[in-house]
PDB file of N, CA and C in Angstrom:
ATOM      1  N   UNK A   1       0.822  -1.191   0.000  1.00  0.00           N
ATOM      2  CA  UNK A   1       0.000   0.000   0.000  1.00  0.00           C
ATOM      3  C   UNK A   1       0.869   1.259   0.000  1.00  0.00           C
ATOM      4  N   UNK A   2       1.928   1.452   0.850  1.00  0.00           N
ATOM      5  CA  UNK A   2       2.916   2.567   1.086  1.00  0.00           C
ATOM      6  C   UNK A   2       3.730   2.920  -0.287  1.00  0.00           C
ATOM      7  N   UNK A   3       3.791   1.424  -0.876  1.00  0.00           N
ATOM      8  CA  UNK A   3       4.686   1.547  -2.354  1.00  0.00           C
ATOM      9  C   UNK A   3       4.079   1.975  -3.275  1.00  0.00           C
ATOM     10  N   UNK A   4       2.586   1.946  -3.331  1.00  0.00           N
ATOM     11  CA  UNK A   4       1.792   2.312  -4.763  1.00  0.00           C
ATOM     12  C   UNK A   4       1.523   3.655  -4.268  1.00  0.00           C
ATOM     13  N   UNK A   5       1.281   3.995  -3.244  1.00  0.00           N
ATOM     14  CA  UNK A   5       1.355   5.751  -2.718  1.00  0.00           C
ATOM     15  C   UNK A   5       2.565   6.346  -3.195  1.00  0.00           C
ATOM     16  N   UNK A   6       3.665   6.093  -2.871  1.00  0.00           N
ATOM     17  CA  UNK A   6       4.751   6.232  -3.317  1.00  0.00           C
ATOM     18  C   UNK A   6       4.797   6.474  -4.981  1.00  0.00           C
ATOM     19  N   UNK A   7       4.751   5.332  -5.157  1.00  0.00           N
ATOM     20  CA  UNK A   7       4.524   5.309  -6.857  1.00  0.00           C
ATOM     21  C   UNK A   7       3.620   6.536  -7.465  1.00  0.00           C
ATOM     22  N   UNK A   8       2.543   6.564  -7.219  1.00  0.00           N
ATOM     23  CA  UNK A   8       1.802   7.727  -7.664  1.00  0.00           C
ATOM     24  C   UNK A   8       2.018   9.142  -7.194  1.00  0.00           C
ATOM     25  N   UNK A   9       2.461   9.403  -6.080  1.00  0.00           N
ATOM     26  CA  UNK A   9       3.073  10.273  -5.481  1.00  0.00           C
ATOM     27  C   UNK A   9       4.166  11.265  -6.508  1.00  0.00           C
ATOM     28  N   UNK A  10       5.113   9.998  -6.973  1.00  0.00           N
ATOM     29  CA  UNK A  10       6.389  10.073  -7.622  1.00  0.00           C
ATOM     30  C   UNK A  10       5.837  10.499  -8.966  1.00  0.00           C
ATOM     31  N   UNK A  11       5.078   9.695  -9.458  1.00  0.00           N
ATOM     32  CA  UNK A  11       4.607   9.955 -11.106  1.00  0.00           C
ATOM     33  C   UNK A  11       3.853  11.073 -11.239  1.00  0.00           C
ATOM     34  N   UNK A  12       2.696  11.669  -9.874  1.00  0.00           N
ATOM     35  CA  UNK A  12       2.321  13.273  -9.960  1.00  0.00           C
ATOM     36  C   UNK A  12       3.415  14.002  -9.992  1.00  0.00           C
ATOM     37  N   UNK A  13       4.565  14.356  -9.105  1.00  0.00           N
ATOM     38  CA  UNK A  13       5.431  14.959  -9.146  1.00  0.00           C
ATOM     39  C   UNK A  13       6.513  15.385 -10.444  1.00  0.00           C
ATOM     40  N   UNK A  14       6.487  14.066 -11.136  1.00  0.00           N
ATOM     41  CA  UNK A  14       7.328  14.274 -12.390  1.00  0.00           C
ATOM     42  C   UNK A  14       6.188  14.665 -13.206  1.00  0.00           C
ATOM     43  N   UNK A  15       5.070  14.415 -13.309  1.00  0.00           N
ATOM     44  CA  UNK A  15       4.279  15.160 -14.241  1.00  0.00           C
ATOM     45  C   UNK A  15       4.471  16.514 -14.387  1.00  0.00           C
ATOM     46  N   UNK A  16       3.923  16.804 -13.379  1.00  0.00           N
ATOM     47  CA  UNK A  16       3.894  18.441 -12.613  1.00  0.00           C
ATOM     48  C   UNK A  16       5.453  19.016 -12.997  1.00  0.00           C
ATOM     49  N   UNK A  17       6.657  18.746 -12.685  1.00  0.00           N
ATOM     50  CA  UNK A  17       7.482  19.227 -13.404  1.00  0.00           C
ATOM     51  C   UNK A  17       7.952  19.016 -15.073  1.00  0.00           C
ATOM     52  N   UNK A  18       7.391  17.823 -15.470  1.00  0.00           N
ATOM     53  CA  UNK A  18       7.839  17.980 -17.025  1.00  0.00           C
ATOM     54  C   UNK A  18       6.686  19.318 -17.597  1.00  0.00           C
ATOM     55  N   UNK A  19       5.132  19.081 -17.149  1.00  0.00           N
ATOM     56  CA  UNK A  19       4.877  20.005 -17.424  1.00  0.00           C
ATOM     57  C   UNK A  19       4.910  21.359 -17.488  1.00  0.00           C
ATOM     58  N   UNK A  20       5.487  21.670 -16.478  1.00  0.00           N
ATOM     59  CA  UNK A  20       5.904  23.087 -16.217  1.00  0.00           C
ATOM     60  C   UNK A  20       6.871  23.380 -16.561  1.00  0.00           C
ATOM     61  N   UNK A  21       8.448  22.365 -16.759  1.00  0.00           N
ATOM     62  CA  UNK A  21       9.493  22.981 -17.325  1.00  0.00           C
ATOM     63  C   UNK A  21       9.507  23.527 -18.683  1.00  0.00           C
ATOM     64  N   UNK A  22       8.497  22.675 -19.345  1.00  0.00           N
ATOM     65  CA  UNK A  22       8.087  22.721 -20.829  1.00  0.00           C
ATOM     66  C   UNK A  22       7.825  24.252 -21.096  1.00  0.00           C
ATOM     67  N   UNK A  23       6.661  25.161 -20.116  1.00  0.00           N
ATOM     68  CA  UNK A  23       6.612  25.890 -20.514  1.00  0.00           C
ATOM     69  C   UNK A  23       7.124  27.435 -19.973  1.00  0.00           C
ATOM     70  N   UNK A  24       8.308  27.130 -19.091  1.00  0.00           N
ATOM     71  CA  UNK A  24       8.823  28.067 -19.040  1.00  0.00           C
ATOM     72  C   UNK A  24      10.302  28.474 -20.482  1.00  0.00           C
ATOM     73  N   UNK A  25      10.131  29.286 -21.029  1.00  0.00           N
ATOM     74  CA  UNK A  25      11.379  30.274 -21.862  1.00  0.00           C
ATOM     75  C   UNK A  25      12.419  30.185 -21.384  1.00  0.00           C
ATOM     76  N   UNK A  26      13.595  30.341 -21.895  1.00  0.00           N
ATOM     77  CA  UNK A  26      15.105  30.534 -21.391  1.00  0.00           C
ATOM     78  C   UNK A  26      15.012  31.772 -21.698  1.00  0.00           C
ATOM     79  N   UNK A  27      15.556  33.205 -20.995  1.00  0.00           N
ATOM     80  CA  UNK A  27      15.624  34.192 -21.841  1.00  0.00           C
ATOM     81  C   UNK A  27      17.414  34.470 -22.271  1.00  0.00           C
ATOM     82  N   UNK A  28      17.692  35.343 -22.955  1.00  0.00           N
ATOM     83  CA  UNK A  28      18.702  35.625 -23.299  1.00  0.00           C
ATOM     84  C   UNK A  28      19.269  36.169 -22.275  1.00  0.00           C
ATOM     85  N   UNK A  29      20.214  36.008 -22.308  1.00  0.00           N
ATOM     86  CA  UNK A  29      21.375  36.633 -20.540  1.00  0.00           C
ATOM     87  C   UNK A  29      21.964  37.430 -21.373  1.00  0.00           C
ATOM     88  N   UNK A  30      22.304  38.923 -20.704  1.00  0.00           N
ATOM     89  CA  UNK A  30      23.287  39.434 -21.371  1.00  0.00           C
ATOM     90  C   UNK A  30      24.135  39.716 -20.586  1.00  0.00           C
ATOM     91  N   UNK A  31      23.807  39.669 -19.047  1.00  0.00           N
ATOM     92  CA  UNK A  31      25.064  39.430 -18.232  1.00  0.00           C
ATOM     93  C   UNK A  31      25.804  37.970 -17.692  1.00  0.00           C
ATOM     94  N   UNK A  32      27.329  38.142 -18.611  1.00  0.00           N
ATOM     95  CA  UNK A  32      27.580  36.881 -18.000  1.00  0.00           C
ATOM     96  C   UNK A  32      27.833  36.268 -16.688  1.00  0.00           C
ATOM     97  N   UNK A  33      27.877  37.483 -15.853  1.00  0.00           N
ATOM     98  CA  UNK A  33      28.071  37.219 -14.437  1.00  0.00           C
ATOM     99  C   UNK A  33      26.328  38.032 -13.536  1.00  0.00           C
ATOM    100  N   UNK A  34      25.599  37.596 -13.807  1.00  0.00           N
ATOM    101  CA  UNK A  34      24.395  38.058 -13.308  1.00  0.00           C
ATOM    102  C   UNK A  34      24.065  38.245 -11.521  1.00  0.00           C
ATOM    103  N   UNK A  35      24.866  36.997 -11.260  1.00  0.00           N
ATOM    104  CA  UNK A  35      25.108  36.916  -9.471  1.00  0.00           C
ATOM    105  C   UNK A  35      25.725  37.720  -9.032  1.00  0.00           C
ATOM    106  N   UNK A  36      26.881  38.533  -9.907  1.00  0.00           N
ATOM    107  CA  UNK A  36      27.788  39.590  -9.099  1.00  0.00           C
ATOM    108  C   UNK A  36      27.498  40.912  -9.444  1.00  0.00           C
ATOM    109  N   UNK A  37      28.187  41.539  -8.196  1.00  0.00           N
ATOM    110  CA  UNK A  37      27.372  42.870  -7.894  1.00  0.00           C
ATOM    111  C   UNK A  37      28.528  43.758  -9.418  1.00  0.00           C
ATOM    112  N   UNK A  38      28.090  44.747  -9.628  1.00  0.00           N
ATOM    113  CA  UNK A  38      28.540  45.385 -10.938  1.00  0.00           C
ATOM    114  C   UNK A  38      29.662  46.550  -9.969  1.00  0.00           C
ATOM    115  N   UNK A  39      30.865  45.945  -9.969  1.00  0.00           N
ATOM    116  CA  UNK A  39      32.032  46.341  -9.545  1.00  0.00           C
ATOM    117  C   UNK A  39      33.332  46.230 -10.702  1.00  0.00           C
ATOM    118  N   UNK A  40      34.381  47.264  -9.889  1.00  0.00           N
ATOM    119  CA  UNK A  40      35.257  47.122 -10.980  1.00  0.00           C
ATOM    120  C   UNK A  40      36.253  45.616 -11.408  1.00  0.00           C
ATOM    121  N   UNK A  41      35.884  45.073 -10.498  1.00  0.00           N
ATOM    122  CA  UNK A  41      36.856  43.736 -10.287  1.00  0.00           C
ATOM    123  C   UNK A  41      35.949  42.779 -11.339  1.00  0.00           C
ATOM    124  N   UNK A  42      34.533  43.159 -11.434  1.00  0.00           N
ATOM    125  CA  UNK A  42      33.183  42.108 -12.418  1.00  0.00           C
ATOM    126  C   UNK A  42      33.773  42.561 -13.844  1.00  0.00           C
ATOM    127  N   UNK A  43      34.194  44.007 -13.973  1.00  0.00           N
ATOM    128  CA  UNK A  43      33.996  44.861 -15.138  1.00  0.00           C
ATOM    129  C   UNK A  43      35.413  44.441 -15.656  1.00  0.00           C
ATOM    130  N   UNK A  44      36.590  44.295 -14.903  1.00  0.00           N
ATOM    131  CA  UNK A  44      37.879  43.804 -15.142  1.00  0.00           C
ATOM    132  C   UNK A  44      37.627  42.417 -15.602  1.00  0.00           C
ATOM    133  N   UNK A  45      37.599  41.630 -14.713  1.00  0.00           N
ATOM    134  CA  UNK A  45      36.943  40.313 -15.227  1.00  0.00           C
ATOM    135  C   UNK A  45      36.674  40.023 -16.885  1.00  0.00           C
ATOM    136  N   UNK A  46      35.292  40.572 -16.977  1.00  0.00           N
ATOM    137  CA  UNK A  46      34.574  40.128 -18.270  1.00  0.00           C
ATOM    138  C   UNK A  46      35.191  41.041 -19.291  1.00  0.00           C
ATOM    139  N   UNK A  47      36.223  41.662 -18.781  1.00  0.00           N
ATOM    140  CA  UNK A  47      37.085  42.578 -20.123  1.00  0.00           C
ATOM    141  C   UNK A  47      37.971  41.607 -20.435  1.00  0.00           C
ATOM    142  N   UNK A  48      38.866  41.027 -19.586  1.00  0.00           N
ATOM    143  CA  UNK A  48      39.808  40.389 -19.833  1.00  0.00           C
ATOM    144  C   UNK A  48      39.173  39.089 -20.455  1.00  0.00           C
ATOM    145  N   UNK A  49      38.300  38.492 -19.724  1.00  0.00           N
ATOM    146  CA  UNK A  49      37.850  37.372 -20.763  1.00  0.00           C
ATOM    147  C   UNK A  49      37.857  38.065 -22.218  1.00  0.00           C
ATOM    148  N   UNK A  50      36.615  38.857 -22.438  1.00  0.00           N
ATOM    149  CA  UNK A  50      36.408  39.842 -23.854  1.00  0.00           C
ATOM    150  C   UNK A  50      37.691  39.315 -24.778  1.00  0.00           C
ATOM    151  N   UNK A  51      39.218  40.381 -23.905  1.00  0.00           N
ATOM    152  CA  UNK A  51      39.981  39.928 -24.976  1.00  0.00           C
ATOM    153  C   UNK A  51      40.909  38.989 -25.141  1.00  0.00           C
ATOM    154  N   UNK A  52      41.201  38.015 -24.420  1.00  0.00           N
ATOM    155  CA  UNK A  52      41.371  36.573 -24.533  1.00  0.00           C
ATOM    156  C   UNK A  52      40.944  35.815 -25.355  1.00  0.00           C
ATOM    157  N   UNK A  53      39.664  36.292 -25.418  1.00  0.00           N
ATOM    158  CA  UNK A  53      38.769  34.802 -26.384  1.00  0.00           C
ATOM    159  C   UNK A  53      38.256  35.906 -27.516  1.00  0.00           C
ATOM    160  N   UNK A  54      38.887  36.782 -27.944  1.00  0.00           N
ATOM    161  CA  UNK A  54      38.533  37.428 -29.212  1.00  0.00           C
ATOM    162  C   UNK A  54      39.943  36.986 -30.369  1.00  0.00           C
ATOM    163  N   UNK A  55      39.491  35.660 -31.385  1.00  0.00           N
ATOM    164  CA  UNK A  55      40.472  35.313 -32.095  1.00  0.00           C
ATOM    165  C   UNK A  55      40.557  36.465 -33.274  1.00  0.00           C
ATOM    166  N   UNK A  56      41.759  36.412 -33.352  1.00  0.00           N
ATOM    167  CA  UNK A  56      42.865  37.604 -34.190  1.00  0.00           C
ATOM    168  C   UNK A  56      43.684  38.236 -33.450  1.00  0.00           C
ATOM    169  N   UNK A  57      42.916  38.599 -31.783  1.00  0.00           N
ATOM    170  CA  UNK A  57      42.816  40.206 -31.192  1.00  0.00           C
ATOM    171  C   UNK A  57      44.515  40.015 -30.609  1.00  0.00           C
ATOM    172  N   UNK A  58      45.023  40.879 -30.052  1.00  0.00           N
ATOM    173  CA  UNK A  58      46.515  41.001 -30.099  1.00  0.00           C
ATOM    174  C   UNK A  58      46.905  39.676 -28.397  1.00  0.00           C
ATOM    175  N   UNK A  59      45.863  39.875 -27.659  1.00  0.00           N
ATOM    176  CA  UNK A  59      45.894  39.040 -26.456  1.00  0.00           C
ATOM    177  C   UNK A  59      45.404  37.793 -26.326  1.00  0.00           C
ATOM    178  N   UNK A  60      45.206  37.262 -27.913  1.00  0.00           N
ATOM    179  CA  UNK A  60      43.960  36.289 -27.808  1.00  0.00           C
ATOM    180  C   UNK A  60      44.766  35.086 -27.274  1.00  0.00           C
ATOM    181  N   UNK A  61      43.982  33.844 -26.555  1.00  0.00           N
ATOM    182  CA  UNK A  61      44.524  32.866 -26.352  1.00  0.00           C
ATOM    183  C   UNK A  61      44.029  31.657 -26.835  1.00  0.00           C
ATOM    184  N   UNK A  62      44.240  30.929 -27.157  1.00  0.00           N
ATOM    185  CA  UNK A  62      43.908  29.352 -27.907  1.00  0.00           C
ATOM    186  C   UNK A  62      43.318  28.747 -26.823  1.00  0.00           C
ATOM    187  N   UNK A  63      41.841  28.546 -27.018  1.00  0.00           N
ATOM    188  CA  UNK A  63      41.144  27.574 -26.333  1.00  0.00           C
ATOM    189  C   UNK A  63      42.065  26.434 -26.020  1.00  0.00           C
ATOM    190  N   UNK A  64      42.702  25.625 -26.452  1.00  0.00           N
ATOM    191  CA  UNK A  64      44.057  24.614 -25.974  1.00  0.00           C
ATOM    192  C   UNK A  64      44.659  25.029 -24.756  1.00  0.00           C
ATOM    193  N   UNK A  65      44.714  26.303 -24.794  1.00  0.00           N
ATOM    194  CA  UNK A  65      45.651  27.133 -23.923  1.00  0.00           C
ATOM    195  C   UNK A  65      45.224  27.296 -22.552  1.00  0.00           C
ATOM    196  N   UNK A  66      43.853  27.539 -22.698  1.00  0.00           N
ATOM    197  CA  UNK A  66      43.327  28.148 -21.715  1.00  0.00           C
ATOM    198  C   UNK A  66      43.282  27.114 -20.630  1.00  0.00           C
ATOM    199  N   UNK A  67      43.427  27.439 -18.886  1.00  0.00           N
ATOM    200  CA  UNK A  67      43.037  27.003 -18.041  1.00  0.00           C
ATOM    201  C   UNK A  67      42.614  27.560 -16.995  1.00  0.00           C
ATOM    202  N   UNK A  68      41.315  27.075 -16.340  1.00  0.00           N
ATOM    203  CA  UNK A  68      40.365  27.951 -15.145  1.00  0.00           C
ATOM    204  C   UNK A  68      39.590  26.910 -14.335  1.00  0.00           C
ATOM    205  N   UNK A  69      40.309  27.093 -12.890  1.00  0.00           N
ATOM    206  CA  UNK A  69      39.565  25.712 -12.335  1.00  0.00           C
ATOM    207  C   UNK A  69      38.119  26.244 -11.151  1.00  0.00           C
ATOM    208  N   UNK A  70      37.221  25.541 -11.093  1.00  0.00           N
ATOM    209  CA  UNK A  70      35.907  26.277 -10.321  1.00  0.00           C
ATOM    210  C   UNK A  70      35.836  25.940  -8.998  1.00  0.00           C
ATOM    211  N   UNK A  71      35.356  26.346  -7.775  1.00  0.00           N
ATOM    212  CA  UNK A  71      34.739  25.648  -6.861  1.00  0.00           C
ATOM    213  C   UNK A  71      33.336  25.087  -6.815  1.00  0.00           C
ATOM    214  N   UNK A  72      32.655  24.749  -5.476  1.00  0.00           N
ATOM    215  CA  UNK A  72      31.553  24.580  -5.822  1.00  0.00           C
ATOM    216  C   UNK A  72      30.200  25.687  -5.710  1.00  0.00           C
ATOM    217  N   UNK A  73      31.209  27.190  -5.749  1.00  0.00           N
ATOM    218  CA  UNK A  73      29.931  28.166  -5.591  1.00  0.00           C
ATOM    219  C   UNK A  73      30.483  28.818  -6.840  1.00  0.00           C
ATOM    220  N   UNK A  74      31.374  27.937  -7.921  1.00  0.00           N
ATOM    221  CA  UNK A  74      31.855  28.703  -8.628  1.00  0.00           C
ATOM    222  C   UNK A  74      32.575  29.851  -8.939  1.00  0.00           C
ATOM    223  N   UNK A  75      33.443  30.192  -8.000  1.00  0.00           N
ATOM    224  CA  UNK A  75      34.629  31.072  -8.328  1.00  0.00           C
ATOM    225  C   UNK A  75      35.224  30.330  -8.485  1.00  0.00           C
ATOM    226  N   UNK A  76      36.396  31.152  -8.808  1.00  0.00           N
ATOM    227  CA  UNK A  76      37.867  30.731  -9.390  1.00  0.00           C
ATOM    228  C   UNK A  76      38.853  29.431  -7.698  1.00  0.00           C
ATOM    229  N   UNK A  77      39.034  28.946  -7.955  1.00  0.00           N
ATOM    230  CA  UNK A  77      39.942  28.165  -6.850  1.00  0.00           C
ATOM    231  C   UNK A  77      41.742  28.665  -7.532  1.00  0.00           C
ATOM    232  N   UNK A  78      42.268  28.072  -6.193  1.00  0.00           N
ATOM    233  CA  UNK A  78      43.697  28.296  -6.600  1.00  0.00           C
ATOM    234  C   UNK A  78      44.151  27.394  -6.837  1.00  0.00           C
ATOM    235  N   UNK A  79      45.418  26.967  -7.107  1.00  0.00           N
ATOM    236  CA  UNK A  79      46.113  25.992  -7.996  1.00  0.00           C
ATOM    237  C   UNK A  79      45.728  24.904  -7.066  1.00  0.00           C
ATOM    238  N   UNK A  80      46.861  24.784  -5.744  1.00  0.00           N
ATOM    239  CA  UNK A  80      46.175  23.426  -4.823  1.00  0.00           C
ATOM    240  C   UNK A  80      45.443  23.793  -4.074  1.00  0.00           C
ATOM    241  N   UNK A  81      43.897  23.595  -3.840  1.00  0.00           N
ATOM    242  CA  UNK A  81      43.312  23.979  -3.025  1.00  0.00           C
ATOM    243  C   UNK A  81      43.066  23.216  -1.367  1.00  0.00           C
ATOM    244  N   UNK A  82      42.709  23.578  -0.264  1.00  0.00           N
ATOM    245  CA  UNK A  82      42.095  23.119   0.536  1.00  0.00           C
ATOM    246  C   UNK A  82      41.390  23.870   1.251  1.00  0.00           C
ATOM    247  N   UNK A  83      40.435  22.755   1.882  1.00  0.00           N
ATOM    248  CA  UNK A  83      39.342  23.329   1.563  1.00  0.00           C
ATOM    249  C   UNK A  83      38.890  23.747   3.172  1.00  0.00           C
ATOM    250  N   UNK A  84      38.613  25.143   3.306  1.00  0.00           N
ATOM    251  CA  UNK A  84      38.282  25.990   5.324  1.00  0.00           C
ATOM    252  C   UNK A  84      38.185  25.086   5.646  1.00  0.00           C
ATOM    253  N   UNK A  85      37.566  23.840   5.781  1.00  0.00           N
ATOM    254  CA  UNK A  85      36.922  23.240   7.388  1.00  0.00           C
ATOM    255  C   UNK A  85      38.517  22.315   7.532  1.00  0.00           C
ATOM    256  N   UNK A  86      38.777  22.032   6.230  1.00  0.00           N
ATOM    257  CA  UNK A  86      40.496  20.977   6.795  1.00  0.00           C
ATOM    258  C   UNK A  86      41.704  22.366   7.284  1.00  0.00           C
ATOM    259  N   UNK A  87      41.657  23.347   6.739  1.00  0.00           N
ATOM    260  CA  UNK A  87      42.234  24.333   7.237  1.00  0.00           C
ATOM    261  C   UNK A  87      41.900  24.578   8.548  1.00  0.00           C
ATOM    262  N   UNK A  88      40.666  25.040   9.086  1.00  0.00           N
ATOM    263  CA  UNK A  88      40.088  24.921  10.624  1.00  0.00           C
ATOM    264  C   UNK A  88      40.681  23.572  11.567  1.00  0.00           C
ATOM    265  N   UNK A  89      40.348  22.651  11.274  1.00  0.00           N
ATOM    266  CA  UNK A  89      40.534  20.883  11.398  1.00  0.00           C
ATOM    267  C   UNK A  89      41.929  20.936  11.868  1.00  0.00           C
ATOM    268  N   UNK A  90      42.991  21.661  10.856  1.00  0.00           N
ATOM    269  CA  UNK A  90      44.072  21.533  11.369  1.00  0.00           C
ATOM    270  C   UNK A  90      44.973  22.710  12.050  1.00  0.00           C
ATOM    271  N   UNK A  91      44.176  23.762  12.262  1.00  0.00           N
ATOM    272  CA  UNK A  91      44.310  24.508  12.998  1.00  0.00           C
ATOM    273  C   UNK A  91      44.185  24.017  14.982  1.00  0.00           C
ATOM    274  N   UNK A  92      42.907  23.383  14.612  1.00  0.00           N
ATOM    275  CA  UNK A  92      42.555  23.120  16.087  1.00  0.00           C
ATOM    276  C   UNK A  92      43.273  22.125  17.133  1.00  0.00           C
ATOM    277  N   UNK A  93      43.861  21.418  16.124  1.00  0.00           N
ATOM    278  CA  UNK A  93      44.001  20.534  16.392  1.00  0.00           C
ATOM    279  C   UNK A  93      46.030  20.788  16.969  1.00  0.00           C
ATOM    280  N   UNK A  94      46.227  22.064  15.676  1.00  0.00           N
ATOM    281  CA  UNK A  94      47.714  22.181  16.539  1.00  0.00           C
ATOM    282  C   UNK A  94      47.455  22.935  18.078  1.00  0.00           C
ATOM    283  N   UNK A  95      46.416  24.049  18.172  1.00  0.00           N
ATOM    284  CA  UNK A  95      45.883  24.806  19.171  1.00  0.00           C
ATOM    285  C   UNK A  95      45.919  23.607  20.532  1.00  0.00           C
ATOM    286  N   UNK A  96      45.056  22.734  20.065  1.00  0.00           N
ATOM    287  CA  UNK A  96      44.891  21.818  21.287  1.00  0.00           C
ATOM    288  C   UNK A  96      46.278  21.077  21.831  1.00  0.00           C
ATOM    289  N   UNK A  97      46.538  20.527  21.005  1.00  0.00           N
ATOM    290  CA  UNK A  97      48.066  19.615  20.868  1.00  0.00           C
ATOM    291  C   UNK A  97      48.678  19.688  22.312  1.00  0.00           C
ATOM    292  N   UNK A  98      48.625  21.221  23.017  1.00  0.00           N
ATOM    293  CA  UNK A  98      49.718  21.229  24.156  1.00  0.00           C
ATOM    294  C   UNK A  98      48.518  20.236  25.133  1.00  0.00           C
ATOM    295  N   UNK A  99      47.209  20.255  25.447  1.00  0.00           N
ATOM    296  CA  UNK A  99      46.361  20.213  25.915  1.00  0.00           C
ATOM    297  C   UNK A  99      46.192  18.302  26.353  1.00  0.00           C
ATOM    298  N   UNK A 100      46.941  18.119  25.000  1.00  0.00           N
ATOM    299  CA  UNK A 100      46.661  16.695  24.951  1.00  0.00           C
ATOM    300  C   UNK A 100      47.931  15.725  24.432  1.00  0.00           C
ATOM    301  N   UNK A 101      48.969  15.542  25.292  1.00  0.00           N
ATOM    302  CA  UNK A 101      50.090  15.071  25.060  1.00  0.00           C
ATOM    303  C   UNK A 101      49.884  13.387  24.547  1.00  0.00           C
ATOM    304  N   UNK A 102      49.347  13.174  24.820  1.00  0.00           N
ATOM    305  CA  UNK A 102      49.036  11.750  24.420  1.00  0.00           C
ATOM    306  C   UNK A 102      48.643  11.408  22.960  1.00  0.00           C
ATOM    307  N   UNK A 103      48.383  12.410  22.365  1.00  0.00           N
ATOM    308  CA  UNK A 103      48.263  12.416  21.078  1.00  0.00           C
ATOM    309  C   UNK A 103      49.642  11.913  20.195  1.00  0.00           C
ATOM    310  N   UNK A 104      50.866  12.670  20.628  1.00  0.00           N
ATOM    311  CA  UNK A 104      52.046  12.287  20.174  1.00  0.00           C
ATOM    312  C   UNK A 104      52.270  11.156  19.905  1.00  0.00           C
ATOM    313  N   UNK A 105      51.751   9.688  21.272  1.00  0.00           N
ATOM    314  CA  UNK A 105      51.788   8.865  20.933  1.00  0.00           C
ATOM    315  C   UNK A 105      50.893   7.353  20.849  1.00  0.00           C
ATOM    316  N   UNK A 106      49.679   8.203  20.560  1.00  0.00           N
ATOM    317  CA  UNK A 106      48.250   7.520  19.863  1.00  0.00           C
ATOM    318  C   UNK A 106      47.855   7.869  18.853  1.00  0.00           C
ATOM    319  N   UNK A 107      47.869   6.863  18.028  1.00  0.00           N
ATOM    320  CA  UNK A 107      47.584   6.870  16.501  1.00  0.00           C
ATOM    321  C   UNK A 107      46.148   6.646  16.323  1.00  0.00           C
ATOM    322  N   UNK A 108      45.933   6.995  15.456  1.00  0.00           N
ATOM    323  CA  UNK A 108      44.124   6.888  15.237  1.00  0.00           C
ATOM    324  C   UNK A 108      43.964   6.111  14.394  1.00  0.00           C
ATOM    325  N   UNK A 109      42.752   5.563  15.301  1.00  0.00           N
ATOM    326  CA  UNK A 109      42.415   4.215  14.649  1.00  0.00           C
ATOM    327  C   UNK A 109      41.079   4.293  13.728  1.00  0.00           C
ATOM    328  N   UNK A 110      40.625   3.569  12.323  1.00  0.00           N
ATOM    329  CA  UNK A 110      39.324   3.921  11.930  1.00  0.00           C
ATOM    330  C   UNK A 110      37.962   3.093  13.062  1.00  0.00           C
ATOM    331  N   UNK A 111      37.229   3.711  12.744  1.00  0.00           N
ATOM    332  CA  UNK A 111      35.850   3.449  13.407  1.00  0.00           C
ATOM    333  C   UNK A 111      35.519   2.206  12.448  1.00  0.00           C
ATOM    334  N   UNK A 112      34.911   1.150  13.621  1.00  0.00           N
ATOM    335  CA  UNK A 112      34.534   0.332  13.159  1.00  0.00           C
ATOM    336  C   UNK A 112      33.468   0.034  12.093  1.00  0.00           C
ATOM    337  N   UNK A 113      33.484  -1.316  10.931  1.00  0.00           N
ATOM    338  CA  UNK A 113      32.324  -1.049  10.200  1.00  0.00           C
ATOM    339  C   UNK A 113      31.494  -2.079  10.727  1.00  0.00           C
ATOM    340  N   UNK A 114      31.545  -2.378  11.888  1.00  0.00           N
ATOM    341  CA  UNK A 114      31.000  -3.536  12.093  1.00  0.00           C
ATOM    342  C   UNK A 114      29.552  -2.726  13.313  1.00  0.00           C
ATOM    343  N   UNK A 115      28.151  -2.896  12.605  1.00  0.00           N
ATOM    344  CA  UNK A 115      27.574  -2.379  13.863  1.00  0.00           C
ATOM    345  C   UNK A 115      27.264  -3.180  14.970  1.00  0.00           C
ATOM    346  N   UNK A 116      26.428  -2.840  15.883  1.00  0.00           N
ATOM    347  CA  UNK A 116      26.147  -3.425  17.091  1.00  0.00           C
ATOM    348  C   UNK A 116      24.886  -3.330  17.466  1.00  0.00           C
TER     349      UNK A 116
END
């Protein structure tokens, strides 16, 4: 009984969105950065792309060439990244260190996969 609720549940839901995605438009963007606030660092930005990827232009660069790596809110990342909370993680952990001498010589062990 719970599974055919389920089931129909599931199949209204995808209805309801195929139908509706159908009829919403894409419109044309003319800003390529629409999320960011209109500063000189946005305006620098989408210039320098501009003339990078304008083939002939005196700065242009060969798609081959090009490299730009993302995060997951989409800016730019740096070459090796890591990521705040392992930065925090290992911050705290030197902070504590005097706190807890025994650490020096206890190794960590994984958590079991076995439940109970």
């Amino acid at each position: 009984m719970k599974n055919k609720f389920f089931t129909v549940l599931a199949s209204a839901i995808l209805g309801i969105t195929v139908s509706f995605g159908g009829s919403f438009r894409a419109s044309a963007q003319n800003d390529p950065l629409p999320s960011w606030n209109d500063t000189a660092a946005k305006g620098a930005i989408v210039e320098f792309v501009g003339r990078v990827s304008k083939a002939g232009g005196p700065d242009f660069v060969a798609p081959a060439e090009r490299i730009a790596t993302f995060d997951n809110d989409g800016t730019l990342w740096v070459e090796q990244p890591m990521y705040v909370q392992m930065a925090f993680a290992l911050d705290r952990v030197k902070a504590l260190a005097s706190l807890h001498p025994e650490w020096k010589d206890t190794q960590l062990s994984r958590p079991s996969s076995k439940r109970t």
